[in-house]
Protein backbone atom coordinates (compact mmCIF):
# COMPACT_ATOMS: atom_id res chain seq x y z
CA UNK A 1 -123.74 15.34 -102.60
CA UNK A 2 -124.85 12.59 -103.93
CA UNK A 3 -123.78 9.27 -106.64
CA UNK A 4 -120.74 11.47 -108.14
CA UNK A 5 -117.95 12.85 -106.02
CA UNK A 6 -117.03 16.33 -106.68
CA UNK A 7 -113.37 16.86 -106.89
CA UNK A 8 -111.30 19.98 -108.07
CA UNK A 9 -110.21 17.59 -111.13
CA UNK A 10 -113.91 17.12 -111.97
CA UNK A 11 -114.94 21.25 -111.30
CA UNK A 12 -112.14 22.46 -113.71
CA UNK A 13 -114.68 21.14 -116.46
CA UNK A 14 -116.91 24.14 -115.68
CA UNK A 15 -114.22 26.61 -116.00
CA UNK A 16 -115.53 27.52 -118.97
CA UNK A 17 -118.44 29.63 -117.85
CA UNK A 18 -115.63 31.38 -115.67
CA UNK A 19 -115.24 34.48 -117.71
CA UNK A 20 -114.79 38.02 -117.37
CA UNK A 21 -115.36 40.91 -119.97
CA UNK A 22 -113.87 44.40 -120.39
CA UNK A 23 -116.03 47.12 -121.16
CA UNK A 24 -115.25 50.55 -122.23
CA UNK A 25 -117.74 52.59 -120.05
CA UNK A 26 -118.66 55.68 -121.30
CA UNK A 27 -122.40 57.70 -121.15
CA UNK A 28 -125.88 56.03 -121.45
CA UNK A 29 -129.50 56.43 -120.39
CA UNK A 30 -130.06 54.98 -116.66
CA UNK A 31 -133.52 54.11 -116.14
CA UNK A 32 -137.22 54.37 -117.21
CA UNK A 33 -139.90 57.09 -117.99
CA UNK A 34 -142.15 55.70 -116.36
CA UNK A 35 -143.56 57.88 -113.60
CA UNK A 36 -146.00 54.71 -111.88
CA UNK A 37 -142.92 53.08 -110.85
CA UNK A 38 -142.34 52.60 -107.63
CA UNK A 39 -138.80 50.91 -107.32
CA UNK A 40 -136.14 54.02 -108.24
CA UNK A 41 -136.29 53.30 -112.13
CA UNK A 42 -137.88 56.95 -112.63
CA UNK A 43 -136.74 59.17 -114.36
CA UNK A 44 -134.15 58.24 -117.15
CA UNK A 45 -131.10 60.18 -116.34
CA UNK A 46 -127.81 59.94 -117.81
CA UNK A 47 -125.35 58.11 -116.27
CA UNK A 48 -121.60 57.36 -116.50
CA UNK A 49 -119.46 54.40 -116.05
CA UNK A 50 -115.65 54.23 -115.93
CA UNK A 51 -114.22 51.21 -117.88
CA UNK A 52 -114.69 47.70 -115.83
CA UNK A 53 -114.41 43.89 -115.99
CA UNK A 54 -117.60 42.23 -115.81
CA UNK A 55 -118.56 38.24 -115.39
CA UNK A 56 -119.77 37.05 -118.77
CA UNK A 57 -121.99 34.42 -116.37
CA UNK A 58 -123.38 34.59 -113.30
CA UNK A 59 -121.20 32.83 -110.91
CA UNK A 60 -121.90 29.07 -111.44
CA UNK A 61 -122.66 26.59 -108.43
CA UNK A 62 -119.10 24.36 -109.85
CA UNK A 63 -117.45 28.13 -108.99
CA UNK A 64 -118.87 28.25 -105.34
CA UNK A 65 -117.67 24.68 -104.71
CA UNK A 66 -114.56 25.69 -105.66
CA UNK A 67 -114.89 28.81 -103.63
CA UNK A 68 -115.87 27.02 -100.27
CA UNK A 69 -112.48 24.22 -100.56
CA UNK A 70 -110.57 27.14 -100.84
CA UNK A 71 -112.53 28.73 -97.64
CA UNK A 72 -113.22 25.89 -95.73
CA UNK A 73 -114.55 27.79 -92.60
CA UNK A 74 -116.41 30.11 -94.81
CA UNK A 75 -120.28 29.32 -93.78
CA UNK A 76 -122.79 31.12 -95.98
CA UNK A 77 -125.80 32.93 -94.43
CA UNK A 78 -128.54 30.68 -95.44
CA UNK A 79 -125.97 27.55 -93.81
CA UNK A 80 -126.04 30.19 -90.40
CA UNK A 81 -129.44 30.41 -90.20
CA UNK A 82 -129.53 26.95 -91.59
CA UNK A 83 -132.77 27.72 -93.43
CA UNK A 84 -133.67 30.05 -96.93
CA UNK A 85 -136.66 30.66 -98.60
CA UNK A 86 -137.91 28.28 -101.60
CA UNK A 87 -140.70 28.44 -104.22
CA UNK A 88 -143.42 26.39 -102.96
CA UNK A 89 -143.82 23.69 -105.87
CA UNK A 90 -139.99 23.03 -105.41
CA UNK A 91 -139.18 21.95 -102.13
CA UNK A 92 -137.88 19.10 -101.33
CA UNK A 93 -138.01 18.73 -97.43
CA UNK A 94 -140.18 18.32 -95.05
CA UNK A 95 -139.19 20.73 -92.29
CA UNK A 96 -140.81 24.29 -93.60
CA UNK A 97 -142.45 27.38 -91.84
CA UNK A 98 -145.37 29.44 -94.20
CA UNK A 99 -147.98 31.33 -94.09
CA UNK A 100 -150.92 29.57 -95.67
CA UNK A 101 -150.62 30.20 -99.79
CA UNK A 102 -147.66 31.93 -99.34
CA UNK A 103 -145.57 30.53 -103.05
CA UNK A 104 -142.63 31.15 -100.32
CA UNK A 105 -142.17 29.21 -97.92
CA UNK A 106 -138.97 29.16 -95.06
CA UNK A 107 -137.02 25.95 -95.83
CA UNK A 108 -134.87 24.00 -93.07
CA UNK A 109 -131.87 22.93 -94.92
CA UNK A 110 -131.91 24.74 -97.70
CA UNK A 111 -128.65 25.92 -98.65
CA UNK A 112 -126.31 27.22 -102.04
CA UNK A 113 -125.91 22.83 -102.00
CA UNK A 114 -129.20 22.18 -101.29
CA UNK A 115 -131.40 24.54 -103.13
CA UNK A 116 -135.07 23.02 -102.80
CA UNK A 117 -134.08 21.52 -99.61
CA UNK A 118 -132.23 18.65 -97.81
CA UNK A 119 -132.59 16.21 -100.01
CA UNK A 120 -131.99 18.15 -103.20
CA UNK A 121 -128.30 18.51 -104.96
CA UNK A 122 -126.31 20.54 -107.43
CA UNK A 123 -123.99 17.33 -108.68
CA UNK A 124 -126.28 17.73 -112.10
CA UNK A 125 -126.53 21.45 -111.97
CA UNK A 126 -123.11 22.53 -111.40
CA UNK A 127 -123.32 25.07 -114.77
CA UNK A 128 -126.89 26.52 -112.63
CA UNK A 129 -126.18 29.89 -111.37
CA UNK A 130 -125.11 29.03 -107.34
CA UNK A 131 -128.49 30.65 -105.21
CA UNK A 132 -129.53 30.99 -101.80
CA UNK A 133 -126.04 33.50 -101.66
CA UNK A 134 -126.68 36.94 -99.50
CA UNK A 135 -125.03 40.03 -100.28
CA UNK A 136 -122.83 39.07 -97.56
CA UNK A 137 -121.80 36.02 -99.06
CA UNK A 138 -121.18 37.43 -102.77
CA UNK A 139 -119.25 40.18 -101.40
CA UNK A 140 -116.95 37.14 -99.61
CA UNK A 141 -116.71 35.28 -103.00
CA UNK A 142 -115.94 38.31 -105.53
CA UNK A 143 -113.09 39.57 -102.86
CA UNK A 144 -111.39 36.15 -102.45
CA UNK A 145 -110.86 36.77 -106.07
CA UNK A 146 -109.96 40.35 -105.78
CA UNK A 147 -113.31 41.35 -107.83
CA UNK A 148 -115.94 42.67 -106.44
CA UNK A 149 -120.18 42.95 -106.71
CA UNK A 150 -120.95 45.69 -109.33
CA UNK A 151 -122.31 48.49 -108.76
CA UNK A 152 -125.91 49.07 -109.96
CA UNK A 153 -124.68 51.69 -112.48
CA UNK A 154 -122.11 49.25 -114.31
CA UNK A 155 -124.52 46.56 -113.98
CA UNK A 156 -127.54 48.18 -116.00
CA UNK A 157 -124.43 49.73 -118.01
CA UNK A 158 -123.53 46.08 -119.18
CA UNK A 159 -126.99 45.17 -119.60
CA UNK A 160 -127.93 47.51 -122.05
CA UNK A 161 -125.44 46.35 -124.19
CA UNK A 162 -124.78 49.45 -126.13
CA UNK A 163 -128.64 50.33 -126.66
CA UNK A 164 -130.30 53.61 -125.54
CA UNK A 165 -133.78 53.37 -123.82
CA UNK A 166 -134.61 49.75 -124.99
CA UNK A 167 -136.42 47.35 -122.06
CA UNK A 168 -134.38 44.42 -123.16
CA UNK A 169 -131.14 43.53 -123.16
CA UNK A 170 -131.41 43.06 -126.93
CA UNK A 171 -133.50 45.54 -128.07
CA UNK A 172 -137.59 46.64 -127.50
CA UNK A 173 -139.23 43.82 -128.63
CA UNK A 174 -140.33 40.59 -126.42
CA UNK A 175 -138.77 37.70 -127.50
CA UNK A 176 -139.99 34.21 -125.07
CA UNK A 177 -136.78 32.33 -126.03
CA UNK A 178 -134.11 34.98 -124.97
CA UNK A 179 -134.51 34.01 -121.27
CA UNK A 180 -135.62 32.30 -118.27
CA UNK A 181 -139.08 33.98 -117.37
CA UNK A 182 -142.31 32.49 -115.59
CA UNK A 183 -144.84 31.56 -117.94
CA UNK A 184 -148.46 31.06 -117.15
CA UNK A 185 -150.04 31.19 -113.65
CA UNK A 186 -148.12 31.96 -111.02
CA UNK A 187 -146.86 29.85 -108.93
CA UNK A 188 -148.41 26.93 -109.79
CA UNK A 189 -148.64 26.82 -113.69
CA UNK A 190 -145.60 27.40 -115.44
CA UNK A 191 -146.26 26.80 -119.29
CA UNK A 192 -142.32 25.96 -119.94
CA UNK A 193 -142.91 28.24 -123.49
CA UNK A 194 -139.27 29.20 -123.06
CA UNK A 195 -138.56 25.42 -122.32
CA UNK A 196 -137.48 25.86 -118.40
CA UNK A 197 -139.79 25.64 -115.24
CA UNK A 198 -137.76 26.72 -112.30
CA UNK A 199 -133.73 27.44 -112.52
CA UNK A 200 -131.58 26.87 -115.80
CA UNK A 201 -127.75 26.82 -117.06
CA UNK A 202 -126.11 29.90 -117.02
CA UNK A 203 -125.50 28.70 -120.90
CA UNK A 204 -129.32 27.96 -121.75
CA UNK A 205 -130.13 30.94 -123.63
CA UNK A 206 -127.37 32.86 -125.84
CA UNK A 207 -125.97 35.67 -125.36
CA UNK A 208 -128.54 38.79 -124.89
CA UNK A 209 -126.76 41.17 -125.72
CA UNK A 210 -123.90 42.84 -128.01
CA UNK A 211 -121.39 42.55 -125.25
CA UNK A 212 -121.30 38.81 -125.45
CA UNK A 213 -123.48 38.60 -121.86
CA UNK A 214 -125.43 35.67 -120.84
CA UNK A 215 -128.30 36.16 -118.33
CA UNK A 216 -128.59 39.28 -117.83
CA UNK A 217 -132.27 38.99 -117.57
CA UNK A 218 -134.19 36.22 -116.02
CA UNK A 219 -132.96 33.18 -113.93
CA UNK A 220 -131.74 34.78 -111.07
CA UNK A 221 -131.83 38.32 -109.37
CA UNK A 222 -128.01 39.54 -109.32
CA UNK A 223 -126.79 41.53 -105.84
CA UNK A 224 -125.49 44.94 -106.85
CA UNK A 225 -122.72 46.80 -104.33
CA UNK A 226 -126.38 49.96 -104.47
CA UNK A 227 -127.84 51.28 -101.67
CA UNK A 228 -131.75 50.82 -102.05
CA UNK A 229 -133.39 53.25 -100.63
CA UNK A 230 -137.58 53.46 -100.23
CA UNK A 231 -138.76 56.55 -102.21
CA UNK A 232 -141.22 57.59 -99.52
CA UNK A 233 -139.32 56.88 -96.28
CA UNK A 234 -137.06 59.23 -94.98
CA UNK A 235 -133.70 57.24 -95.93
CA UNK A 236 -132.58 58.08 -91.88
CA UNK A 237 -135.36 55.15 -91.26
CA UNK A 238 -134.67 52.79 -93.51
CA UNK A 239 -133.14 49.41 -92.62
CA UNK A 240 -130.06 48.82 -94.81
CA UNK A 241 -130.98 47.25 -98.27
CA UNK A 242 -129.08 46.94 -101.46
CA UNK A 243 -129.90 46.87 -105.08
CA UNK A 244 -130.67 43.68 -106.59
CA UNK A 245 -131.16 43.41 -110.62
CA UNK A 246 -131.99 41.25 -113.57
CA UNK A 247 -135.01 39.87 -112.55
CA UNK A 248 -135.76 36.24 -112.26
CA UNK A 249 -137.35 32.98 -113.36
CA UNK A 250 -140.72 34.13 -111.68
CA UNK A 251 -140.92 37.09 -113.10
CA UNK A 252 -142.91 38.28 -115.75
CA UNK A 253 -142.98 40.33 -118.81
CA UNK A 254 -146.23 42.35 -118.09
CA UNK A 255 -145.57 42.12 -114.16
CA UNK A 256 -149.21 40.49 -113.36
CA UNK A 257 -146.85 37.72 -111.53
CA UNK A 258 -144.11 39.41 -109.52
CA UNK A 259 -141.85 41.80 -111.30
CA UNK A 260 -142.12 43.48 -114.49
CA UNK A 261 -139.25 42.40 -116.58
CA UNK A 262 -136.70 45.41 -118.07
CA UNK A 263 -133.40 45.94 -118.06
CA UNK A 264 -133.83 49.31 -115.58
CA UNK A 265 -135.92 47.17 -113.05
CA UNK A 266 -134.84 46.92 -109.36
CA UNK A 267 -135.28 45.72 -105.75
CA UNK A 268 -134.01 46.49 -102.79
CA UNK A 269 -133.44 43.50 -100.15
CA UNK A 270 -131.76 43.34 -97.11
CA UNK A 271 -128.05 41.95 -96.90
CA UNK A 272 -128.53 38.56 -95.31
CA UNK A 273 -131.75 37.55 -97.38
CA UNK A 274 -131.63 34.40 -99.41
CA UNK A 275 -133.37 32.69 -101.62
CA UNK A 276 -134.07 30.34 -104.17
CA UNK A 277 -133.77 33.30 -107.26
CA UNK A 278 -130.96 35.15 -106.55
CA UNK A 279 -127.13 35.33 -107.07
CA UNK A 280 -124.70 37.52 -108.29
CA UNK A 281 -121.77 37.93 -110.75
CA UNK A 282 -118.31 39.98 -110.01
CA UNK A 283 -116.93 42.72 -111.71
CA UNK A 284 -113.48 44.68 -110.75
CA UNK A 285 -112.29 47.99 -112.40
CA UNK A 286 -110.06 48.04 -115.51
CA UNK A 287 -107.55 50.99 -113.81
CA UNK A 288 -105.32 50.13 -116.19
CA UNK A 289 -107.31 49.68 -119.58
CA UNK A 290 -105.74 51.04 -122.85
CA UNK A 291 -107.94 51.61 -125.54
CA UNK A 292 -105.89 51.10 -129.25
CA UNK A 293 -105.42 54.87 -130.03
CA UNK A 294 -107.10 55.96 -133.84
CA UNK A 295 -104.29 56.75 -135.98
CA UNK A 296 -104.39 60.27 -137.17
CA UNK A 297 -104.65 61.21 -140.65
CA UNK A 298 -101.09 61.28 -142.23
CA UNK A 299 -99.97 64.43 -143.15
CA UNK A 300 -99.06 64.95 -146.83
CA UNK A 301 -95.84 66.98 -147.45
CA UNK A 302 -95.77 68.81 -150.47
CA UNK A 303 -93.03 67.26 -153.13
CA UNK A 304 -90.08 68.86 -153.56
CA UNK A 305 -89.23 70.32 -156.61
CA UNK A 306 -87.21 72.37 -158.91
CA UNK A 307 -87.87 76.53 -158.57
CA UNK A 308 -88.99 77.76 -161.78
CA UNK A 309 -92.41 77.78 -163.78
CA UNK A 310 -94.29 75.24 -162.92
CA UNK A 311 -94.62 74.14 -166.84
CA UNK A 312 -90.97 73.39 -167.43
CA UNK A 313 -91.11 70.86 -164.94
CA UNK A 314 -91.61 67.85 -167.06
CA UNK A 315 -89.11 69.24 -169.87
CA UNK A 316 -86.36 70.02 -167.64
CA UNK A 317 -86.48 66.38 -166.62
CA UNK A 318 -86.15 64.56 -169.46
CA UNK A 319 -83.63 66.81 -171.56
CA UNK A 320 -80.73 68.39 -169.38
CA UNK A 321 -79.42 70.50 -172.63
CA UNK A 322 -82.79 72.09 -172.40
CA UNK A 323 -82.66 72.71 -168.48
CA UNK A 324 -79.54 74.65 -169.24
CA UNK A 325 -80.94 76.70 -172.00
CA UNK A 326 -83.81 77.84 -170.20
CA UNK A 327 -81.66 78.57 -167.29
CA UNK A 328 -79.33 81.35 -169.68
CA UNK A 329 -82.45 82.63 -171.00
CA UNK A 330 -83.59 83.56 -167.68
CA UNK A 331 -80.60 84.67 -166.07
CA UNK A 332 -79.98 87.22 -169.49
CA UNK A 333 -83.35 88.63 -168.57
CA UNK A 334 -82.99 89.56 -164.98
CA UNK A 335 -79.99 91.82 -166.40
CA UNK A 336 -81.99 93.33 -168.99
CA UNK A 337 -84.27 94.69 -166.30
């Protein structure tokens, strides 16, 4: 792993990025109107989430490291099949299998350790989100924990950040600096306008949204615990796929490279893929969440005060005499009538 040795003293630096958030839940608009789309984002349709935990960050590769001393045996897909798929201008290896201008190539060695290849490293990226993780593998991490992978619901949920209908995570409007996107010609021509090529910290960008959430769009595709399902295969068919969201570094905001960037945008891959662009982040359900009740209004209790006309209040009070005179005078009344 290269010059620096990683040790559990060294790791707890990172611990910083290892947050979780509670959210509320409540109603909001799933989706897109957009009838073109081909991916499940059609039609907006109101959804409901029960209150949850969410990762503020994707999970970091300093929290995988961590993850595998704890799980020594554990062996991640991509280390099985002891290859995973790489953006052709970053590999770093020799040993590859592609078709000819395919920007993906099939990379011997590459691993969650080894992202570009065999003779890449994470010791200077351990605050990058931790890639070349299957569903599989995500699902092992976020239950070690006692968390688990999202579902796609509370995922979109937390990316919305409280907005209705917007396509960002903070609002309508494209803004180049507010995440990790591919700019320029794909795959060969990144433009760095938001100042990152290929991966970046999970802190690079601030927060995207009013929850306090950090990449929830662009860097890396996030696994979701969603079925995908095709919209013109009978499901019955279908290999098993699940739901991955967020989009990534190579995606792009008008989709003429890859995938369109929004918050309601989605893929569907099969559990063991890996890759350089995606990851994941846990959740876990907040079963026992208490919400600070709203006071209710105080109820105002008339004063007491003495029987009588109301205009001999203030008289009675301040001369007793008085009070007692008024009090004959009333009393020789009733027994004239």
């Amino acid at each position: 792993m290269g010059s620096v040795k990683l040790t559990t003293g060294f790791i707890d630096h990172y611990e910083r990025y290892n947050l979780m958030k509670v959210l509320e839940g409540g109603k909001f608009l799933k989706g897109i109107n957009d009838p073109k789309s081909e991916t499940g984002e059609y039609p907006v349709e109101v959804a409901e989430v029960k209150p949850f935990y969410i990762d503020v960050y994707p999970v970091t590769n300093a929290q995988f490291w961590k993850f595998k001393q704890l799980r020594s045996g554990y062996k991640t897909d991509a280390e099985t099949q002891n290859w995973s798929y790489v953006l052709r201008p970053f590999v770093n290896g020799t040993d590859i299998a592609q078709f000819k201008d395919a920007p993906w190539v099939e990379v011997k060695g590459a691993q969650w350790d080894k992202p570009e290849g065999p003779n890449s490293t994470i010791v200077d990226r351990l605050d990058y989100p931790v890639v070349h993780v299957s569903y599989h593998d995500a699902k092992a991490f976020c239950e070690h924990y006692k968390k688990r992978i999202p579902l796609e619901v509370e995922w979109e949920f937390a990316a919305r950040g409280g907005y209705y209908a917007k396509d960002y995570p903070w609002g309508d409007r494209y803004q180049k600096n507010r995440a990790n996107l591919w700019q320029g010609k794909f795959p060969n021509g990144n433009t760095k306008a938001d100042k990152w090529e290929g991966l970046s910290p999970v802190h690079a960008f601030s927060a995207q949204n009013d929850f306090g959430l950090y990449d929830m769009q662009g860097n890396v595709w996030e696994w979701t615990d969603t079925r995908y399902y095709e919209r013109v295969v009978p499901r019955h068919v279908q290999d098993r796929m699940y739901v991955v969201k967020g989009c990534s570094f190579v995606d792009t905001r008008d989709g003429r490279a890859n995938s369109i960037v929004r918050v309601a945008q989605r893929m569907g891959l099969v559990p063991s893929y890996t890759a350089q662009n995606v990851g994941f982040r846990c959740a876990k359900s907040a079963k026992h969440y208490w919400k600070p009740p709203v006071a209710p209004p105080k109820k105002v209790l008339p004063m007491d005060r003495p029987s009588g006309p109301r205009h001999h209040l203030r008289s009675e009070m301040a001369d007793p005499d008085l009070a007692e005179k008024l009090k004959q005078q009333r009393l020789k009344r009733k027994e004239e009538l």
